[in-house]
PDB file of N, CA and C in Angstrom:
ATOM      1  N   UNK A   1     209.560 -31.276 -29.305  1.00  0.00           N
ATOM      2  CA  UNK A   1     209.289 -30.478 -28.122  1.00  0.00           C
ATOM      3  C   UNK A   1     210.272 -30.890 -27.031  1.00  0.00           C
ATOM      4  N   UNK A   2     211.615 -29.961 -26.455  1.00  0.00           N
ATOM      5  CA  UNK A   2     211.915 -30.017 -25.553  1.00  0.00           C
ATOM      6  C   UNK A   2     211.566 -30.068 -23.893  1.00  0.00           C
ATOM      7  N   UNK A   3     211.531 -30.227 -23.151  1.00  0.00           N
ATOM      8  CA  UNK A   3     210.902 -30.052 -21.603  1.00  0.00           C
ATOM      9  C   UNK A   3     211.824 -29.039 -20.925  1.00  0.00           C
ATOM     10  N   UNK A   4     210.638 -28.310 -20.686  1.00  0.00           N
ATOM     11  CA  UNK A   4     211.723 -26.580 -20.081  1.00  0.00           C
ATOM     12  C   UNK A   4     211.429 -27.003 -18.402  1.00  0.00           C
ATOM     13  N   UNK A   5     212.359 -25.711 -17.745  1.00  0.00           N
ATOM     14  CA  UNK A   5     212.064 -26.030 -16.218  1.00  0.00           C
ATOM     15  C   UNK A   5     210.429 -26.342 -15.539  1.00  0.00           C
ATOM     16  N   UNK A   6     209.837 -25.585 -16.179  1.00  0.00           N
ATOM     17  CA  UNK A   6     208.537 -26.236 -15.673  1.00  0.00           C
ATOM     18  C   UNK A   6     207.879 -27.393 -16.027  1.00  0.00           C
ATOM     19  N   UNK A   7     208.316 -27.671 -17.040  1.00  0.00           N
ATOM     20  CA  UNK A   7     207.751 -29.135 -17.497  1.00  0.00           C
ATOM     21  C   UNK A   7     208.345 -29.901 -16.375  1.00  0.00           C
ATOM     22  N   UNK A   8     209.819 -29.967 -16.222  1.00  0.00           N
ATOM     23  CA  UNK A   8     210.211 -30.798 -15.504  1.00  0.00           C
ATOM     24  C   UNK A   8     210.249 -30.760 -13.614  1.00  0.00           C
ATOM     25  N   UNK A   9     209.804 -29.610 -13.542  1.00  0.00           N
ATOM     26  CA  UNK A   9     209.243 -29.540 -11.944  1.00  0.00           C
ATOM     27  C   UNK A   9     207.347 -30.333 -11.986  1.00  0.00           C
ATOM     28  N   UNK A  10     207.180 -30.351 -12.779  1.00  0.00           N
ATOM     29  CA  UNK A  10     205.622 -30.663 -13.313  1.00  0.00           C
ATOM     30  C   UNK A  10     205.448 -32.233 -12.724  1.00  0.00           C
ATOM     31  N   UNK A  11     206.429 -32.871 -13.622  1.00  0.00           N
ATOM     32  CA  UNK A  11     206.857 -33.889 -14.167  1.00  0.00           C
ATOM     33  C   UNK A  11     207.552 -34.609 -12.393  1.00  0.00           C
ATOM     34  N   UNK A  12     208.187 -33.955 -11.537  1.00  0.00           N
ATOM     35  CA  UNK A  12     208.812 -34.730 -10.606  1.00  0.00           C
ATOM     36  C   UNK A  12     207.811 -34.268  -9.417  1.00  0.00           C
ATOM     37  N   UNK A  13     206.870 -33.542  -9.817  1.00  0.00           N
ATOM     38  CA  UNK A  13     205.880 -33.331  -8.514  1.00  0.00           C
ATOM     39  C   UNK A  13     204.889 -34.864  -8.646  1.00  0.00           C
ATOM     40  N   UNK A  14     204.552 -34.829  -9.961  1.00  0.00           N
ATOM     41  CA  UNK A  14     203.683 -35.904 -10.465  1.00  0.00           C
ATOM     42  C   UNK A  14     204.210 -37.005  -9.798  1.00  0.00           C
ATOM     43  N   UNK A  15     205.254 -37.226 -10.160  1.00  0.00           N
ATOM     44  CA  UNK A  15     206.244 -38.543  -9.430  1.00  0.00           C
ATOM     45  C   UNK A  15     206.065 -38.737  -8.368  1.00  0.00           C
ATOM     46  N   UNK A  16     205.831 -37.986  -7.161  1.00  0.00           N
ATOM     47  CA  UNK A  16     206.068 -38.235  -6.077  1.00  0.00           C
ATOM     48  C   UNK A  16     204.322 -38.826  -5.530  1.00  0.00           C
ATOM     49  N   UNK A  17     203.470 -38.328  -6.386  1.00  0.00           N
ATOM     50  CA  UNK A  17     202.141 -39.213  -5.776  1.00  0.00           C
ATOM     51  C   UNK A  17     201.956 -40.736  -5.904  1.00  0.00           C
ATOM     52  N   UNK A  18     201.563 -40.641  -4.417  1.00  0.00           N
ATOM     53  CA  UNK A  18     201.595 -42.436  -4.399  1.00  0.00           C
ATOM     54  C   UNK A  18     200.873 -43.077  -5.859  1.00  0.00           C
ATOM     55  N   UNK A  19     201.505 -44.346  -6.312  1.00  0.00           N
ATOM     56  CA  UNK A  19     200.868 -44.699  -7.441  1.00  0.00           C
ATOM     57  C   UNK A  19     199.635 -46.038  -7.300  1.00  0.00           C
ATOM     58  N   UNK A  20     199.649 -46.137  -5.531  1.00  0.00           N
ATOM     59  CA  UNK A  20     199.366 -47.639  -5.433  1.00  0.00           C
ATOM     60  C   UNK A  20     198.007 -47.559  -5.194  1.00  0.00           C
ATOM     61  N   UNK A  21     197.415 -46.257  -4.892  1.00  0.00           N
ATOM     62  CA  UNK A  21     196.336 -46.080  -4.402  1.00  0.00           C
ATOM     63  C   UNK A  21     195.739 -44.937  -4.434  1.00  0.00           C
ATOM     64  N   UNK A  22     194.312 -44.740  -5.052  1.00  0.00           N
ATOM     65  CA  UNK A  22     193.282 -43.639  -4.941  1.00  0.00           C
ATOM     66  C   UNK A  22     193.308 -42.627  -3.568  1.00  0.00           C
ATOM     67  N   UNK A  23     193.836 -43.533  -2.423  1.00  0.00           N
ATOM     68  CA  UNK A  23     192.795 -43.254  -0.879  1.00  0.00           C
ATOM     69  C   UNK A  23     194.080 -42.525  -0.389  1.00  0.00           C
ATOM     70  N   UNK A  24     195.200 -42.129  -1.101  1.00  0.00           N
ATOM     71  CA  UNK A  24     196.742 -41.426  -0.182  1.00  0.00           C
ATOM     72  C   UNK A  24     196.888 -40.406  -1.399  1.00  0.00           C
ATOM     73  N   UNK A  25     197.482 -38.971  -0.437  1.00  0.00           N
ATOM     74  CA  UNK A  25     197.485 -38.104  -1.800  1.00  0.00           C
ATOM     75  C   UNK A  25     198.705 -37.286  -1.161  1.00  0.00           C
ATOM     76  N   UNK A  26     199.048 -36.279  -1.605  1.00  0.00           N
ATOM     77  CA  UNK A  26     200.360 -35.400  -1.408  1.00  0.00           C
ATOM     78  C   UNK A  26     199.980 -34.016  -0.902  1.00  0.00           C
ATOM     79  N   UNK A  27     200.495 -33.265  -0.104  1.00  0.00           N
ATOM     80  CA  UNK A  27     199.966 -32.374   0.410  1.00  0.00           C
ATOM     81  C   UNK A  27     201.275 -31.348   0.447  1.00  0.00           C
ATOM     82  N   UNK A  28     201.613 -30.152  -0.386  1.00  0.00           N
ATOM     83  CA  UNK A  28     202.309 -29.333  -0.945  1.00  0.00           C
ATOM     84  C   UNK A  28     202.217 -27.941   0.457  1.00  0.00           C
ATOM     85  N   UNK A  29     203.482 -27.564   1.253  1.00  0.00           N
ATOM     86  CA  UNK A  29     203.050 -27.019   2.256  1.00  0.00           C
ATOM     87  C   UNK A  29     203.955 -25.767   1.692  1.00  0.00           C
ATOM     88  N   UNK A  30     203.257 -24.641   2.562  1.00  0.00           N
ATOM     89  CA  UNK A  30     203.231 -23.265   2.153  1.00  0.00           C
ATOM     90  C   UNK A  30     204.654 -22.902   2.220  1.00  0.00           C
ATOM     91  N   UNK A  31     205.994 -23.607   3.206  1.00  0.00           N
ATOM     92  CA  UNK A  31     207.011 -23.453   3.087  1.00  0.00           C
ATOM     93  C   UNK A  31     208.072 -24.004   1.809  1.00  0.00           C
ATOM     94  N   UNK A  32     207.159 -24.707   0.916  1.00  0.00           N
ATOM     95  CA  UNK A  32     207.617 -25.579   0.000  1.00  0.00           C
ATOM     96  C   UNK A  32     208.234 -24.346  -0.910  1.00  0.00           C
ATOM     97  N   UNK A  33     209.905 -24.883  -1.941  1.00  0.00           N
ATOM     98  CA  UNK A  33     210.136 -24.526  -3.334  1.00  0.00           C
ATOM     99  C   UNK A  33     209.126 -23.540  -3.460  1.00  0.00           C
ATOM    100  N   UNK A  34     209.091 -22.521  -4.164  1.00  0.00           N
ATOM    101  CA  UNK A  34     208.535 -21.658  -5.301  1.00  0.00           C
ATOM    102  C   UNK A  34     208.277 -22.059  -6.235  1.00  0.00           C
ATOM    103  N   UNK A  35     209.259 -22.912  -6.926  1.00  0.00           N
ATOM    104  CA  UNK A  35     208.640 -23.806  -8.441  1.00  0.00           C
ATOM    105  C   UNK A  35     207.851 -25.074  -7.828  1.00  0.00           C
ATOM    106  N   UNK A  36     207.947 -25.303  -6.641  1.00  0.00           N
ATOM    107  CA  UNK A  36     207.113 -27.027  -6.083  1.00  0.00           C
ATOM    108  C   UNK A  36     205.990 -26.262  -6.532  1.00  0.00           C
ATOM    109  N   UNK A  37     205.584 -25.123  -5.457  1.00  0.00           N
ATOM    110  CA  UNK A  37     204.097 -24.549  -5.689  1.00  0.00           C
ATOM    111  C   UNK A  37     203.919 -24.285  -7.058  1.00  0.00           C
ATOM    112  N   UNK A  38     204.941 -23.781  -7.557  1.00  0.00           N
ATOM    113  CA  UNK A  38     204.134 -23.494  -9.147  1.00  0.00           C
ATOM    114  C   UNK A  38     203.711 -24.629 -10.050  1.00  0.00           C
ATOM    115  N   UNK A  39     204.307 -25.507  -9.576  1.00  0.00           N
ATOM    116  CA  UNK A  39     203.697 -27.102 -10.479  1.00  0.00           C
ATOM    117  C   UNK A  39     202.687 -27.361  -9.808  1.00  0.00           C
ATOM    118  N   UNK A  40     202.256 -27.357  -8.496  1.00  0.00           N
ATOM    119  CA  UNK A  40     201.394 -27.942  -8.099  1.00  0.00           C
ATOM    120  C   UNK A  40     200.223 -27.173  -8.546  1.00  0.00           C
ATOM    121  N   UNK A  41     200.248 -25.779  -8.889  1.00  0.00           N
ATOM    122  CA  UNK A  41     199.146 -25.031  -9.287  1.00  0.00           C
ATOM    123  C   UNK A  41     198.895 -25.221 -10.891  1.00  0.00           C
ATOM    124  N   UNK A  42     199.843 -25.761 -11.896  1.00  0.00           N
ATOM    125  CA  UNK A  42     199.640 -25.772 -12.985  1.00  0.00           C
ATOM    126  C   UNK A  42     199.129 -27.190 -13.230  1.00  0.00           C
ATOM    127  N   UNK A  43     199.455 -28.320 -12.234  1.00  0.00           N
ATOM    128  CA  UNK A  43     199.371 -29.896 -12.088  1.00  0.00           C
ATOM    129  C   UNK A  43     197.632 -29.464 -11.864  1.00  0.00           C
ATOM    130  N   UNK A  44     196.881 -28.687 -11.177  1.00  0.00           N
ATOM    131  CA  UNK A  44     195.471 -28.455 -10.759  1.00  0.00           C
ATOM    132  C   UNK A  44     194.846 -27.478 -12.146  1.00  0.00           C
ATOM    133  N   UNK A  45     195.429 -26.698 -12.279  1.00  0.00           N
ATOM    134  CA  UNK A  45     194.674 -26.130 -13.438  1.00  0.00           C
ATOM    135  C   UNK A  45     194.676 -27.077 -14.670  1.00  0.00           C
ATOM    136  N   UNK A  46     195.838 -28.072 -15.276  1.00  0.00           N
ATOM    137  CA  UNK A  46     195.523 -29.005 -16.102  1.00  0.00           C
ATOM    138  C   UNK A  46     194.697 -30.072 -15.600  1.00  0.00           C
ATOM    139  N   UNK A  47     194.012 -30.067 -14.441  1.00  0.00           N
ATOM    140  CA  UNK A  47     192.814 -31.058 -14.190  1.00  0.00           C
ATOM    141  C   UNK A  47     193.802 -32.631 -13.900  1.00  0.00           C
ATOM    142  N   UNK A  48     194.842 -32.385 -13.194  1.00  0.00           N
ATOM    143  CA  UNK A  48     195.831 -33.601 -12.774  1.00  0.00           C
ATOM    144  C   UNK A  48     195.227 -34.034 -11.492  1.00  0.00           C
ATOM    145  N   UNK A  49     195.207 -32.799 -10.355  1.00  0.00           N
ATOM    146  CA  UNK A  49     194.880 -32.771  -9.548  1.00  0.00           C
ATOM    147  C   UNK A  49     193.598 -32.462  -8.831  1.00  0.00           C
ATOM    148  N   UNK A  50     192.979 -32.848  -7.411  1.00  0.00           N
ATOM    149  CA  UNK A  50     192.298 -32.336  -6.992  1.00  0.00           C
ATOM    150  C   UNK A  50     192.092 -30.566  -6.159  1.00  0.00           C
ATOM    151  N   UNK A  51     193.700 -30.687  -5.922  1.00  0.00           N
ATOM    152  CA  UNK A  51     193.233 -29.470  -5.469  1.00  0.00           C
ATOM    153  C   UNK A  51     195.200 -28.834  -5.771  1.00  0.00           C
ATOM    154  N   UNK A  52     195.317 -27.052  -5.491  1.00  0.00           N
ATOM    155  CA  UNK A  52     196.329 -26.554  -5.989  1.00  0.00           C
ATOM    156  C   UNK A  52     197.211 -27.083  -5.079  1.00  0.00           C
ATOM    157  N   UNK A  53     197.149 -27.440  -4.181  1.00  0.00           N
ATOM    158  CA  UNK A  53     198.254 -27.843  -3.015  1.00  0.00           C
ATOM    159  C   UNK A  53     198.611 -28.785  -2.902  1.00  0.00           C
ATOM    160  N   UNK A  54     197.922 -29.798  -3.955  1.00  0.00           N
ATOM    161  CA  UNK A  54     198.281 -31.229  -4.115  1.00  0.00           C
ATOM    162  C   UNK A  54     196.912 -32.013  -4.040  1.00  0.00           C
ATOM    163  N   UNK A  55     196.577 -32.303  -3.034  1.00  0.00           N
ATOM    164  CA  UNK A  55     195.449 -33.503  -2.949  1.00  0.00           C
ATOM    165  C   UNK A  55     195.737 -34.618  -3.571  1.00  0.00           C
ATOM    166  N   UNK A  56     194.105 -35.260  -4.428  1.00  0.00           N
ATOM    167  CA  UNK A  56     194.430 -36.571  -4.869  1.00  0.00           C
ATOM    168  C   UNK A  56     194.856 -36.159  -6.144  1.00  0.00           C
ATOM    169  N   UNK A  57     195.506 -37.409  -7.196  1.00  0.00           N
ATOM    170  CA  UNK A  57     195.245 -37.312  -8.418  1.00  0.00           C
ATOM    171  C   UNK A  57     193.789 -37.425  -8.881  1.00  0.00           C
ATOM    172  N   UNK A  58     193.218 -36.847  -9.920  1.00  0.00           N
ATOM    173  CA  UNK A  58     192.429 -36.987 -10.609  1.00  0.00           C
ATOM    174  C   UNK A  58     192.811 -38.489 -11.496  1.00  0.00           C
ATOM    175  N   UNK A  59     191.330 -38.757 -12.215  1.00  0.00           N
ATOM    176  CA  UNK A  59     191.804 -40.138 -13.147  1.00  0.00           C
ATOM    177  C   UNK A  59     192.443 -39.626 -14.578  1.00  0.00           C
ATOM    178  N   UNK A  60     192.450 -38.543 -14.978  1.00  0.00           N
ATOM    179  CA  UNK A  60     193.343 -38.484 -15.589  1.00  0.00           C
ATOM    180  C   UNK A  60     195.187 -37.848 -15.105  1.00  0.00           C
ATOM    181  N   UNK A  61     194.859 -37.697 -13.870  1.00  0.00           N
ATOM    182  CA  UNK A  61     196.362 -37.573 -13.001  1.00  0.00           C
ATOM    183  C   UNK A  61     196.971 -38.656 -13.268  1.00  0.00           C
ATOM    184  N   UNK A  62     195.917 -40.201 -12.579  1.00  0.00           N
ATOM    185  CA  UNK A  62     196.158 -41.135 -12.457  1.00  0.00           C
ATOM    186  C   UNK A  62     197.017 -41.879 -13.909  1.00  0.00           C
ATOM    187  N   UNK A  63     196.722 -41.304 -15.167  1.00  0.00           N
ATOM    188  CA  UNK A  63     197.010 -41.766 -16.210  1.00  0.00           C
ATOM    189  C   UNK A  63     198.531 -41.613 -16.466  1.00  0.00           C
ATOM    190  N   UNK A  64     198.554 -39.715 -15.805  1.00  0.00           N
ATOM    191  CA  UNK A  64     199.758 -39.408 -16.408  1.00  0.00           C
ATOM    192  C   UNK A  64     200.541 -40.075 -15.379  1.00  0.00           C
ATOM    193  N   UNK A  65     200.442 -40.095 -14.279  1.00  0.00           N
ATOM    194  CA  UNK A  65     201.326 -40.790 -13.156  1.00  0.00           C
ATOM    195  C   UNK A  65     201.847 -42.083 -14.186  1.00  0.00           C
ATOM    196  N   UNK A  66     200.665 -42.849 -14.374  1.00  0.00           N
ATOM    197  CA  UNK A  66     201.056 -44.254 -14.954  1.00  0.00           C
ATOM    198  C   UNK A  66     202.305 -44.153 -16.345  1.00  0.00           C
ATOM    199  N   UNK A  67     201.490 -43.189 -17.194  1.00  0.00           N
ATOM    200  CA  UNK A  67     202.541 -42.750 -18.320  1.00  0.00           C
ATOM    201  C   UNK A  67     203.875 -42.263 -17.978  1.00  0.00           C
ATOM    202  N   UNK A  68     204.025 -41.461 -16.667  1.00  0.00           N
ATOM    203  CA  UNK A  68     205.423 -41.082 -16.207  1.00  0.00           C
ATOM    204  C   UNK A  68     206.138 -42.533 -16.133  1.00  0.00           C
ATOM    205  N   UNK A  69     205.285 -42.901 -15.214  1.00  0.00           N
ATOM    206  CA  UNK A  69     205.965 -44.030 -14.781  1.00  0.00           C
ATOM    207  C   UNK A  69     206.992 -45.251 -16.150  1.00  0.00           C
ATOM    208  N   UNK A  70     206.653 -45.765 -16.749  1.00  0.00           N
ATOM    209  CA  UNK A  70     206.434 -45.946 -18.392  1.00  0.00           C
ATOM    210  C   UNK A  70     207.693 -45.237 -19.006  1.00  0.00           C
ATOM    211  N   UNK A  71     206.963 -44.023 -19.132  1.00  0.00           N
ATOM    212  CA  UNK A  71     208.357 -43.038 -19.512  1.00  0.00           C
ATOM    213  C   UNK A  71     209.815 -43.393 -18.568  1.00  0.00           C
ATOM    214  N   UNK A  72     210.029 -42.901 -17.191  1.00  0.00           N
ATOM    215  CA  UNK A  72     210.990 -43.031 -16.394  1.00  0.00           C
ATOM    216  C   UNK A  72     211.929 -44.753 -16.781  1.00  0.00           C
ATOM    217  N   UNK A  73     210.885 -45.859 -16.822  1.00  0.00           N
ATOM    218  CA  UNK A  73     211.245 -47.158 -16.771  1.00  0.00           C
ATOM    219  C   UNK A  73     212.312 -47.297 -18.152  1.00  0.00           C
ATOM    220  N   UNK A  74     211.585 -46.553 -19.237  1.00  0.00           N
ATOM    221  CA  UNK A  74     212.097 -46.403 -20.348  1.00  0.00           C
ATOM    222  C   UNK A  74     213.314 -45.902 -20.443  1.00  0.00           C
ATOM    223  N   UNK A  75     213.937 -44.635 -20.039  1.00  0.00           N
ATOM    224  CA  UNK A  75     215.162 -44.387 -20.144  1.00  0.00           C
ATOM    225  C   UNK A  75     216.158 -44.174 -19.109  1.00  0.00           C
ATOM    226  N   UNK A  76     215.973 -45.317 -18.128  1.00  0.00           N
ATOM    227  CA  UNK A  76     216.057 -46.115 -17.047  1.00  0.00           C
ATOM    228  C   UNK A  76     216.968 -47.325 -17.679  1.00  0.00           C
TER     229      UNK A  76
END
């Protein structure tokens, strides 16, 4: 399985939520990218997020954050 443009707008929205903490979240504003918003709405419908505009991670957000993270270090 390759990673198409949305995987990888998916993938660098994820990135940008803080990893250090539950209590700080990301907030996706209406002037944002066209593809920002479209990850952030597909990041919420896969149950990443709390809400389409960003919010918190969910605990399984929290996972993939960690797994990005992992991944990135890797071919780094």
């Amino acid at each position: 399985m390759s990673p198409n443009d949305n995987t990888l707008h998916e993938l660098a929205l994820l990135m940008q939520f803080p990893d250090s903490s539950g209590l700080a979240g990301l907030k996706i504003h209406s002037d944002a990218a066209a593809a920002t918003v479209a990850a952030g709405q597909r990041l919420f419908d896969k149950g990443l997020t709390t809400q389409s505009d960003g919010g918190y991670l969910t605990p399984f957000g929290h996972e993939a954050r960690e797994l990005g993270d992992k991944l990135l270090a890797i071919l780094a």
